[in-house]
Structure formats: C-alpha cells, structure tokens
N, C-alpha and C. Protein backbone atom coordinates (compact mmCIF):
# COMPACT_ATOMS: atom_id res chain seq x y z
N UNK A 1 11.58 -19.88 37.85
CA UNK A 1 10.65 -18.79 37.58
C UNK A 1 11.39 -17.61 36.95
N UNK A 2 12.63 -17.06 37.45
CA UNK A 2 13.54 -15.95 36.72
C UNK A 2 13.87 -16.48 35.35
N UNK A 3 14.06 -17.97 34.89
CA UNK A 3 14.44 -18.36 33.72
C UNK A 3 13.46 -17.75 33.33
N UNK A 4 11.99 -18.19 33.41
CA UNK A 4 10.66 -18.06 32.32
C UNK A 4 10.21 -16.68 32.16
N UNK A 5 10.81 -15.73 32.97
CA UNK A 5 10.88 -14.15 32.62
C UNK A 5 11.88 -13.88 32.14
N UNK A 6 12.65 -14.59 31.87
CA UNK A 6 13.83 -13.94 30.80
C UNK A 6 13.68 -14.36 29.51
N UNK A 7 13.37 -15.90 29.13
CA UNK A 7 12.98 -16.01 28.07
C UNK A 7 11.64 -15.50 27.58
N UNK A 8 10.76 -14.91 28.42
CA UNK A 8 9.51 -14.19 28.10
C UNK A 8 9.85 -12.60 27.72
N UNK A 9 10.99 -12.32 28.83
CA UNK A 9 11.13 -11.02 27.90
C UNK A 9 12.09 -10.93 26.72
N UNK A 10 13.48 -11.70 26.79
CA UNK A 10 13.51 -12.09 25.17
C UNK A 10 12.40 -12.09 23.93
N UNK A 11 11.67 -13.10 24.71
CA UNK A 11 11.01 -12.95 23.26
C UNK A 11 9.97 -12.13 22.76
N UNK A 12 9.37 -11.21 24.15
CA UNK A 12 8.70 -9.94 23.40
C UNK A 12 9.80 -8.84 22.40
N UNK A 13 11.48 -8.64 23.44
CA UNK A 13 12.29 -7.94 22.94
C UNK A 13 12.50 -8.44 21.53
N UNK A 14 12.63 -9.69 21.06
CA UNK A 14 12.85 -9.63 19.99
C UNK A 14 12.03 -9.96 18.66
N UNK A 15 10.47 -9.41 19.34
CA UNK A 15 9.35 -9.27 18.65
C UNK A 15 9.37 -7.64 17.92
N UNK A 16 9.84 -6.92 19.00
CA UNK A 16 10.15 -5.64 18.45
C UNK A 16 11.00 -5.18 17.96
N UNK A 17 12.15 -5.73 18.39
CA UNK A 17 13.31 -5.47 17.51
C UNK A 17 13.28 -5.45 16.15
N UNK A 18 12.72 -6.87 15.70
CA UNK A 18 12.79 -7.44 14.46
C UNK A 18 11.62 -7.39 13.51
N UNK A 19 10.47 -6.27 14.48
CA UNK A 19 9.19 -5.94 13.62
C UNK A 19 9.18 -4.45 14.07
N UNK A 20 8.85 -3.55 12.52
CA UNK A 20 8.30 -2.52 12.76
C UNK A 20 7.32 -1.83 13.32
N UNK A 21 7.36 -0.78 13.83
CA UNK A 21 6.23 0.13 14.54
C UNK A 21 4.86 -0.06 13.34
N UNK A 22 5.08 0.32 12.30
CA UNK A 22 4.21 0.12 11.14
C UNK A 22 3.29 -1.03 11.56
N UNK A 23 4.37 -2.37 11.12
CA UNK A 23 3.36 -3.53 11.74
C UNK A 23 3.11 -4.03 12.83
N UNK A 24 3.63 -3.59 14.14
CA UNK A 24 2.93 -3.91 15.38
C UNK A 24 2.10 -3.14 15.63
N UNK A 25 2.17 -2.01 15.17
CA UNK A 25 0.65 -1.14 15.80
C UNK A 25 0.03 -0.51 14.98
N UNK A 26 0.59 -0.25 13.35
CA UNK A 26 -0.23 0.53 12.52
C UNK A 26 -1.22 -0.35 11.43
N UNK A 27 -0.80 -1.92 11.86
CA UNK A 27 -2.06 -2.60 11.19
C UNK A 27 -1.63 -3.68 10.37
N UNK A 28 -0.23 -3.78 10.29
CA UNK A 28 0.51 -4.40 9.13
C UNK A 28 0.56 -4.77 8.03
N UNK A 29 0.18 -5.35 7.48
CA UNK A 29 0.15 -5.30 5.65
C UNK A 29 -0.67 -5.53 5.14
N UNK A 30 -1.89 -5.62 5.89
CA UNK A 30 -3.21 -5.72 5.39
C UNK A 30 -4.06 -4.47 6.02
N UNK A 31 -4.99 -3.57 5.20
CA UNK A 31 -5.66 -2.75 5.51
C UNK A 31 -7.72 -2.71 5.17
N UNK A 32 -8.35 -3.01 5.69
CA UNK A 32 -9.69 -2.82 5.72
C UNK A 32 -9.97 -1.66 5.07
N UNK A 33 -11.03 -1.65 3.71
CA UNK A 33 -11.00 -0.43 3.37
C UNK A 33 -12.47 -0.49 3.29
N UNK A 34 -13.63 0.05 3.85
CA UNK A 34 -15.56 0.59 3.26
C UNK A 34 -15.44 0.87 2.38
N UNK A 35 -15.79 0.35 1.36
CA UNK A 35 -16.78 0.95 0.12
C UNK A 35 -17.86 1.19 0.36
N UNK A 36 -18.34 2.05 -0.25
CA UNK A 36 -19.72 2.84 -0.40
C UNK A 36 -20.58 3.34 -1.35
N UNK A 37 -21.27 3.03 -1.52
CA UNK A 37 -21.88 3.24 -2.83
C UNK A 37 -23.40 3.45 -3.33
N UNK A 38 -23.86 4.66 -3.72
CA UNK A 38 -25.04 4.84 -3.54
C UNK A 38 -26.30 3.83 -4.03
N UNK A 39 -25.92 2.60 -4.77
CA UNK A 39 -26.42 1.25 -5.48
C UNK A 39 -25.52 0.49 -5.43
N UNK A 40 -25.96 -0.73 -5.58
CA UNK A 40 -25.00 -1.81 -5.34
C UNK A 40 -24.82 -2.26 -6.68
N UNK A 41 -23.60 -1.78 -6.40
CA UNK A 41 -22.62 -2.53 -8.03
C UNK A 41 -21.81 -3.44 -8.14
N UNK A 42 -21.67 -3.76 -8.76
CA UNK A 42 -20.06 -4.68 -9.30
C UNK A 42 -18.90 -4.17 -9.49
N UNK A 43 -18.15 -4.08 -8.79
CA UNK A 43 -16.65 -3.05 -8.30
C UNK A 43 -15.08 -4.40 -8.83
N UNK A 44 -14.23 -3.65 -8.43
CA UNK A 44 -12.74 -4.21 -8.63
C UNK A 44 -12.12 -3.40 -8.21
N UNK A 45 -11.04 -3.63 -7.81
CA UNK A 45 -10.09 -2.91 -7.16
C UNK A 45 -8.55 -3.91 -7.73
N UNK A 46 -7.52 -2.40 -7.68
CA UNK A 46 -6.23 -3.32 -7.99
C UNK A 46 -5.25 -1.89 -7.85
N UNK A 47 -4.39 -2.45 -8.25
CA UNK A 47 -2.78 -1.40 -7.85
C UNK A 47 -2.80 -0.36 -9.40
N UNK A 48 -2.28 0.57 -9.04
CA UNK A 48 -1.96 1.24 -10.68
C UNK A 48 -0.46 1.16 -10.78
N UNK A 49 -0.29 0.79 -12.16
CA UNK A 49 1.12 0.71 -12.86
C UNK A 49 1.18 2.50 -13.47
N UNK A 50 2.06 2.68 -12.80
CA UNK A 50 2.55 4.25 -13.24
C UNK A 50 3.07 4.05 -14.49
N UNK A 51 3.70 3.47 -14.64
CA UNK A 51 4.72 3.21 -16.50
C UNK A 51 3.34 3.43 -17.50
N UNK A 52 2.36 2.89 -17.55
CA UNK A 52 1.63 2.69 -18.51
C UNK A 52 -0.07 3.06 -18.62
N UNK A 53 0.07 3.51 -17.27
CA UNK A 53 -1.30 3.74 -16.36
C UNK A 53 -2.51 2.63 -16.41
N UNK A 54 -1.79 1.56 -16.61
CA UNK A 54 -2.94 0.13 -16.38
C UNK A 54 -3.30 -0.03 -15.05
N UNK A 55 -3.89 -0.65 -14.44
CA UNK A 55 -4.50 -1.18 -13.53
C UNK A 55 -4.77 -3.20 -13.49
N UNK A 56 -3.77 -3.54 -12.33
CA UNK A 56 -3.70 -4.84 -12.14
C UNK A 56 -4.74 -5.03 -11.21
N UNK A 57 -5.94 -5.77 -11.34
CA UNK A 57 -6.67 -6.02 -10.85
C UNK A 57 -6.56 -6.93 -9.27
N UNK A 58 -7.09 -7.09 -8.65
CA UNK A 58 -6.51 -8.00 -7.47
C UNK A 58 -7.57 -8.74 -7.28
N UNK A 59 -8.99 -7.50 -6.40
CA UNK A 59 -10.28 -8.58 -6.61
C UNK A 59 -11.62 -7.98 -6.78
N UNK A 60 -12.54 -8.61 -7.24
CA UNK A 60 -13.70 -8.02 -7.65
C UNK A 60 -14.72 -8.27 -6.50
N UNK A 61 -15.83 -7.63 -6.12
CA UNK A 61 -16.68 -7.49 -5.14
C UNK A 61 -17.81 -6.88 -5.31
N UNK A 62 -18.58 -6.76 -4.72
CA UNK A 62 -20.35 -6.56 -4.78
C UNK A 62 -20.48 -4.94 -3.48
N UNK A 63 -20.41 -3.39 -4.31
CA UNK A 63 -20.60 -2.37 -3.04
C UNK A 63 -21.73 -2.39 -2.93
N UNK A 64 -22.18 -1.68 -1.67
CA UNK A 64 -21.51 -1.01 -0.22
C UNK A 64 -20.66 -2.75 0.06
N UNK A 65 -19.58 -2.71 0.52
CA UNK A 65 -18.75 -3.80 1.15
C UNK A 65 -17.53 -3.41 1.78
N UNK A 66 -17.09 -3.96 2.86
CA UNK A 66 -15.80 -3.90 3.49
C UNK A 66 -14.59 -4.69 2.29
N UNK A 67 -13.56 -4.27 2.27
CA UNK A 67 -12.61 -5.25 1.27
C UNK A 67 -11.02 -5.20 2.46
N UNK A 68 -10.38 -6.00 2.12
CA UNK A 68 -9.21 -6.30 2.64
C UNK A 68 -8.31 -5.93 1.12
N UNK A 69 -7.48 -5.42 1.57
CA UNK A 69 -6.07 -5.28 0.37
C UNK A 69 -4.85 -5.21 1.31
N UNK A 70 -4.03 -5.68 0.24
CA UNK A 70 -2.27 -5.37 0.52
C UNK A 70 -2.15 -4.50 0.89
N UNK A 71 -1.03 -3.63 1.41
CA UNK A 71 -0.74 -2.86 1.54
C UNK A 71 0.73 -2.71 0.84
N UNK A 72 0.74 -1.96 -0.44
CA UNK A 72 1.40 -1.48 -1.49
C UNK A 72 1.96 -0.17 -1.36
N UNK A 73 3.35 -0.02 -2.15
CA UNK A 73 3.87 1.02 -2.76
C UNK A 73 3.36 1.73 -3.76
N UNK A 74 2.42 1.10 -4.05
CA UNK A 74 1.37 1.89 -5.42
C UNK A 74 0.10 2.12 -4.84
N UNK A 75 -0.48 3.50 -5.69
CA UNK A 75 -1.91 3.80 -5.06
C UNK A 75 -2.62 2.89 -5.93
N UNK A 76 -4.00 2.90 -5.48
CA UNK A 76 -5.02 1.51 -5.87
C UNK A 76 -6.22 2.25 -6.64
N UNK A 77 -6.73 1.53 -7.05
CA UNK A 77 -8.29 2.01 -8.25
C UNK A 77 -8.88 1.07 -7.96
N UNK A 78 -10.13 1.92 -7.58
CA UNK A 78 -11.43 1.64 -7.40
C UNK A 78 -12.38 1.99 -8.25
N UNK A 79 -12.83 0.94 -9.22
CA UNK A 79 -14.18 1.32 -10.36
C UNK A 79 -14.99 0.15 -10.44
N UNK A 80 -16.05 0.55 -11.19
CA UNK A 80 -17.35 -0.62 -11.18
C UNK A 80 -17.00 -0.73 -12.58
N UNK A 81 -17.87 -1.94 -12.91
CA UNK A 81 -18.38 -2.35 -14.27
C UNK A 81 -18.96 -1.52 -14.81
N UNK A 82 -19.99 -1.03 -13.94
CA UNK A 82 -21.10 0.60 -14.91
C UNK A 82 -20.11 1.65 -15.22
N UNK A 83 -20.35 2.23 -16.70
CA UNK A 83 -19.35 3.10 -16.67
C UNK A 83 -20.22 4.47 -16.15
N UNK A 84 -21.14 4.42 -15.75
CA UNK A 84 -21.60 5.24 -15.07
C UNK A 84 -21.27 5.58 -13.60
N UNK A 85 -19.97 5.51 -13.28
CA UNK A 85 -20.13 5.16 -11.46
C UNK A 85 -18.38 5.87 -12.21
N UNK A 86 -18.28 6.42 -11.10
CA UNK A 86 -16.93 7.32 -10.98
C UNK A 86 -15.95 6.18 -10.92
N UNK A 87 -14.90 6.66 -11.01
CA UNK A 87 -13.60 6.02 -10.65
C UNK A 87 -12.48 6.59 -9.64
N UNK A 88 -12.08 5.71 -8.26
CA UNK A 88 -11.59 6.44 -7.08
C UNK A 88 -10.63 5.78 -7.58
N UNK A 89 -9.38 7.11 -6.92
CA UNK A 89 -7.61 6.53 -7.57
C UNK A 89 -7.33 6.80 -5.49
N UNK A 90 -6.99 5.88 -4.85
CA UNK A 90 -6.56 6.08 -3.72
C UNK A 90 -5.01 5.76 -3.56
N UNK A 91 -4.20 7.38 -3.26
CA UNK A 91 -3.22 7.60 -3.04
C UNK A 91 -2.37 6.89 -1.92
N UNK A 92 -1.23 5.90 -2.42
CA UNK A 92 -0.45 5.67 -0.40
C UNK A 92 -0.57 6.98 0.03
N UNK A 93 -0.38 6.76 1.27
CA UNK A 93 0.34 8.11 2.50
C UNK A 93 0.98 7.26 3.31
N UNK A 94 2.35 7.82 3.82
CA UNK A 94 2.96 7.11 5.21
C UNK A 94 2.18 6.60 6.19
N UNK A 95 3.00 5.80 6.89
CA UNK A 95 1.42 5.49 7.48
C UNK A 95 2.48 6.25 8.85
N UNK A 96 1.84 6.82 9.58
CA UNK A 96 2.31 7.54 10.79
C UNK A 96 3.27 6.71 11.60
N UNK A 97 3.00 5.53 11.74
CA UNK A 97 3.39 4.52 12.50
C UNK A 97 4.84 4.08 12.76
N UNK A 98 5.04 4.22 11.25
CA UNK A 98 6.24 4.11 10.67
C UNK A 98 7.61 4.97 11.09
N UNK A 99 7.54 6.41 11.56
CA UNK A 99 7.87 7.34 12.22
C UNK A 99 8.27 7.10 13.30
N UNK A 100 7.72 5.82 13.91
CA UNK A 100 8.47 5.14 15.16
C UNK A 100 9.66 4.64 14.54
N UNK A 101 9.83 3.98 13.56
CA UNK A 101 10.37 3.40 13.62
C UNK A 101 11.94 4.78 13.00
N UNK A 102 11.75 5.24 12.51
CA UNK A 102 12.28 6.67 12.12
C UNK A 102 13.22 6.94 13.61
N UNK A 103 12.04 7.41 14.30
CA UNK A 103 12.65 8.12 15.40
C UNK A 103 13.77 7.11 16.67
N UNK A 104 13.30 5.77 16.77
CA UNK A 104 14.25 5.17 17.32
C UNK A 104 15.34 4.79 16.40
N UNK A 105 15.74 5.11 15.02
CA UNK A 105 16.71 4.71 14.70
C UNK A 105 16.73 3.61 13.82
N UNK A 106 15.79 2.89 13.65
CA UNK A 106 16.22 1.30 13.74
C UNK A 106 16.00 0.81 11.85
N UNK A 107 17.41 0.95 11.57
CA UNK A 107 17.44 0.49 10.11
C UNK A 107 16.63 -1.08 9.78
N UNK A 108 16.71 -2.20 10.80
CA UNK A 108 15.93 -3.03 10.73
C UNK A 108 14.48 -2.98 10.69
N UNK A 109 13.97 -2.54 11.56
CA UNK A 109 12.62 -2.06 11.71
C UNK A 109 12.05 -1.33 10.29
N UNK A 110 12.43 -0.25 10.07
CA UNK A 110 12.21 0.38 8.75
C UNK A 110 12.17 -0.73 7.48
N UNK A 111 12.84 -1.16 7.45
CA UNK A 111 13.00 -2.49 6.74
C UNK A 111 12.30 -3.06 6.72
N UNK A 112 11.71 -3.86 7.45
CA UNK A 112 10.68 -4.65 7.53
C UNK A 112 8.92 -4.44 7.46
N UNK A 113 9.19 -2.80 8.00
CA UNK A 113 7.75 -2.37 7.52
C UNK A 113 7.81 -1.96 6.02
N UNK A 114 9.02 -1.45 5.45
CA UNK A 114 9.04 -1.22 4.02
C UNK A 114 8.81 -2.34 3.09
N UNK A 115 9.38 -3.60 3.31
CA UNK A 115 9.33 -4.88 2.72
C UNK A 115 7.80 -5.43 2.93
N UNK A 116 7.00 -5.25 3.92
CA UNK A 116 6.19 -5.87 3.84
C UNK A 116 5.10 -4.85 3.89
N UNK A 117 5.36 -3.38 3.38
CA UNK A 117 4.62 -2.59 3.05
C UNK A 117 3.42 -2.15 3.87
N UNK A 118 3.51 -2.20 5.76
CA UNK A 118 3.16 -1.80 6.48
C UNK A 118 3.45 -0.48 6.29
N UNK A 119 4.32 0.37 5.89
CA UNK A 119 4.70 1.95 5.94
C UNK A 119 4.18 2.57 4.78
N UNK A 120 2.73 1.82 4.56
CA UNK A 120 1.76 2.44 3.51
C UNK A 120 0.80 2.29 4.13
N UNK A 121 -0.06 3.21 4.04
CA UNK A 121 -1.64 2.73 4.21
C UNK A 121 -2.92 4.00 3.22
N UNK A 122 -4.13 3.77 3.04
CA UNK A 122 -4.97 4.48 2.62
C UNK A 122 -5.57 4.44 3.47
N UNK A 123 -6.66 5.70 2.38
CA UNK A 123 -8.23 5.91 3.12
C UNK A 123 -9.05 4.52 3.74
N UNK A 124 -9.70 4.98 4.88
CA UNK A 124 -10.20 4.00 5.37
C UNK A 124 -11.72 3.63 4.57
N UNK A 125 -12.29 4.90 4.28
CA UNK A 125 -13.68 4.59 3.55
C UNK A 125 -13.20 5.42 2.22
N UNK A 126 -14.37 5.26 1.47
CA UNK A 126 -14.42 5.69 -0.10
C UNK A 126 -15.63 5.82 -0.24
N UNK A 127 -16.42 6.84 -1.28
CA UNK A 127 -17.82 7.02 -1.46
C UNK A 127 -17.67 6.60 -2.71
N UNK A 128 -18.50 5.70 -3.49
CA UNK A 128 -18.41 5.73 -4.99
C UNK A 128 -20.13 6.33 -5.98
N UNK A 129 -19.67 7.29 -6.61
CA UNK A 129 -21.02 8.20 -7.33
C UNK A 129 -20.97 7.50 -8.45
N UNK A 130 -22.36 7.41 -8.77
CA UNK A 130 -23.13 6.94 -9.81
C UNK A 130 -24.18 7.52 -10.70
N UNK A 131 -24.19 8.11 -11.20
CA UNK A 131 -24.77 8.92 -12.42
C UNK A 131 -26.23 8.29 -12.62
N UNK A 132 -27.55 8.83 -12.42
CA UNK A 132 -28.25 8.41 -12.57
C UNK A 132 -28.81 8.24 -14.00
C-alpha cells in the first residue's frame, strides 16, 4: 500500500513538474472563443502574419457559434464573407496562469507552456457588427 502512494505521488509530482501552470489550470492550448453576431453569417478566423499583414486562415464557420482555436503567439482575425460585417483583430494577452509558473521559478514549466502556447490566451467572446 506505501508502494502505490509513492508511485501515485510520483506521478502527480511529475505531472507538474513537467507541465506548466498555463496548461494545468489556465486551459492549455486550446481556447473556446463565442462569436456573436447580430445575423448569421459566414465567418473565418486565422492567425495574422505581422511581416505582411496577411491572414492564415485556420477555419471557417456559420455565427453566433462557439469555435475552438490554438492558442498562438500571434493575435487572430475574425471576419465574414459580407464585407459589410466589421472585422475583429483579437490581441494575445498573457494568460495569468503562466505567472505561476514565473513565480516558482521553473525554467521547465515556462517552457512548456511557451512551446505549446498555453501562456497565450484571448477574449473569451467577440461581438461581430454588421451594417445594415
């Protein structure tokens, strides 16, 4: 019985060790984002290339809808097909979470939420306007 609590706490210990605060508790590299939208349009979403200000598309969808994205070092664009409907540029921000991993020190940890881009996150919702 003392074996199976040692290898049980091993292996939570080295669940945390070897994963960031970012991704054990701030959501990890995937983020849920609401769209919203006063009509239902035909949307896309993708990363912006700063060099050239293009936009790599990732995936297209039908608003009001929930979407799943990466979680990137680049902020993301949100536009419809109508060119009547605004265009949202959503900025990274740290994601707070990450700050754990800051404050204990842990060059690994940081690492791993940076690599797998847990130590980003956006807005959770977005409104998108449409020009009548």
């Amino acid at each position: 019985m003392k074996k199976m609590y040692s290898i049980l706490s091993l292996g939570i210990a080295a669940t945390f060790t070897l994963s960031g605060c970012a991704t054990i508790f701030g959501g990890g590299d995937m983020q849920k984002i609401t769209v919203n939208s006063d009509e239902s349009k035909s949307m896309s979403v993708g990363y912006l290339n700063k060099k050239d200000n293009s936009v790599d598309i990732i995936q297209t969808f039908d608003a009001p809808s929930v979407i799943t994205v990466n979680r990137e070092s680049k902020d993301l664009v949100i536009k419809s097909t109508d060119t009547n409907c605004e265009e949202i540029v959503l900025e990274k921000k740290l994601n707070p979470w990450f700050m754990g991993d800051v404050l204990a020190l842990s060059l690994l940890s940081t690492t791993v939420d940076a690599v797998t881009g847990a130590m980003w996150e956006y807005d959770d919702t977005v409104s998108i306007e449409c020009s009548k």
